[in-house]
Protein backbone atom coordinates (compact mmCIF):
# COMPACT_ATOMS: atom_id res chain seq x y z
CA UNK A 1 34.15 140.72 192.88
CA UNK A 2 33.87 143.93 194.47
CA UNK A 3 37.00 145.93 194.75
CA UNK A 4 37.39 147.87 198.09
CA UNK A 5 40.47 150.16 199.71
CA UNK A 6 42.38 149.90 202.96
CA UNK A 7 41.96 153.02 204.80
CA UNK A 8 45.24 153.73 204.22
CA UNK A 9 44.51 153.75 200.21
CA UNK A 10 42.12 156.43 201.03
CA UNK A 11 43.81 158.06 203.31
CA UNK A 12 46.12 158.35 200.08
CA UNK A 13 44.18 159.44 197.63
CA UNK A 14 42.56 162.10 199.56
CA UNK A 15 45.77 163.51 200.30
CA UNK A 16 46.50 163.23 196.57
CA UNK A 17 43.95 164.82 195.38
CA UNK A 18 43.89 168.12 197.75
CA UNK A 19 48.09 168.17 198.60
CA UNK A 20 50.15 170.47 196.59
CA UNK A 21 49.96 170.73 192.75
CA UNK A 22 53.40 170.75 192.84
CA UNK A 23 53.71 166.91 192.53
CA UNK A 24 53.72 166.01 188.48
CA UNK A 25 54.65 162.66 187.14
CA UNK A 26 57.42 162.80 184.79
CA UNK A 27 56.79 162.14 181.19
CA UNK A 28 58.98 162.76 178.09
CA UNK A 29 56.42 165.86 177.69
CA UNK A 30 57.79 167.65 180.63
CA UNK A 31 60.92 166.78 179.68
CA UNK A 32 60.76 168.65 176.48
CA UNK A 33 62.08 172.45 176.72
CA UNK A 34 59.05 175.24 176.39
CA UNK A 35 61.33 176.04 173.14
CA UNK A 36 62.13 172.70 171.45
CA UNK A 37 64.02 173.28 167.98
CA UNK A 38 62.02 170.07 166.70
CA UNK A 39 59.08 171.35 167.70
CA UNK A 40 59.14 174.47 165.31
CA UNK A 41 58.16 174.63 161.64
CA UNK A 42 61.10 174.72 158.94
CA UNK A 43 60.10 178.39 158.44
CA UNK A 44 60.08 179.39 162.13
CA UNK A 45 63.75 177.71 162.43
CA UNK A 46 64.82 179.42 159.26
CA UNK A 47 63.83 182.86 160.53
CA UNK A 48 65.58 181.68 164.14
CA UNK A 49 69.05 180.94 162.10
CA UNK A 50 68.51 184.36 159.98
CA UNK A 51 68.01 186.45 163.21
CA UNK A 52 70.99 184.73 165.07
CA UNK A 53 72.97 185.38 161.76
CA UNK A 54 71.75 188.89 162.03
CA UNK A 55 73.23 189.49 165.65
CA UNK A 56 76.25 188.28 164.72
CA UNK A 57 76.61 189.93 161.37
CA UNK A 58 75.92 193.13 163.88
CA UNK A 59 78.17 192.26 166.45
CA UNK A 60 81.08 191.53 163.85
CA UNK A 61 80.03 195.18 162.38
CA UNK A 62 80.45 196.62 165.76
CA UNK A 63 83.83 195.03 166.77
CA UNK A 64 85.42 196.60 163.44
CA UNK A 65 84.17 200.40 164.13
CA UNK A 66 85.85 200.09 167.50
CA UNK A 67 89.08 198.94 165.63
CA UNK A 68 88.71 201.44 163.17
């Protein structure tokens, strides 16, 4: 059985294939943030938590010389 298109269904897929690349199907892939916490290595979100523990540590350090 031979399987043919309407010319509609063409009319479709060329329009698919040259519109805008701005149509993406959604996928849990895309979903996922460029930056995903689960995606990093135990050593890459150790040295995250040290650095944020860092600013703060600084922070705190600069919010007692201004009371001092």
């Amino acid at each position: 059985m031979k399987h043919q298109h309407s010319n509609d269904d063409a009319q479709h897929d060329h329009a698919h294939h040259h519109g805008a690349a701005a149509h993406q199907h959604l996928t849990a892939a895309n979903l996922r943030p460029p930056v995903s916490l689960l995606a990093m290595s135990a050593w890459q979100r150790l040295a995250l938590a040290l650095l944020v523990l860092a600013c703060l540590w600084g922070v705190v350090l600069w919010a007692l010389q201004e009371v001092a």
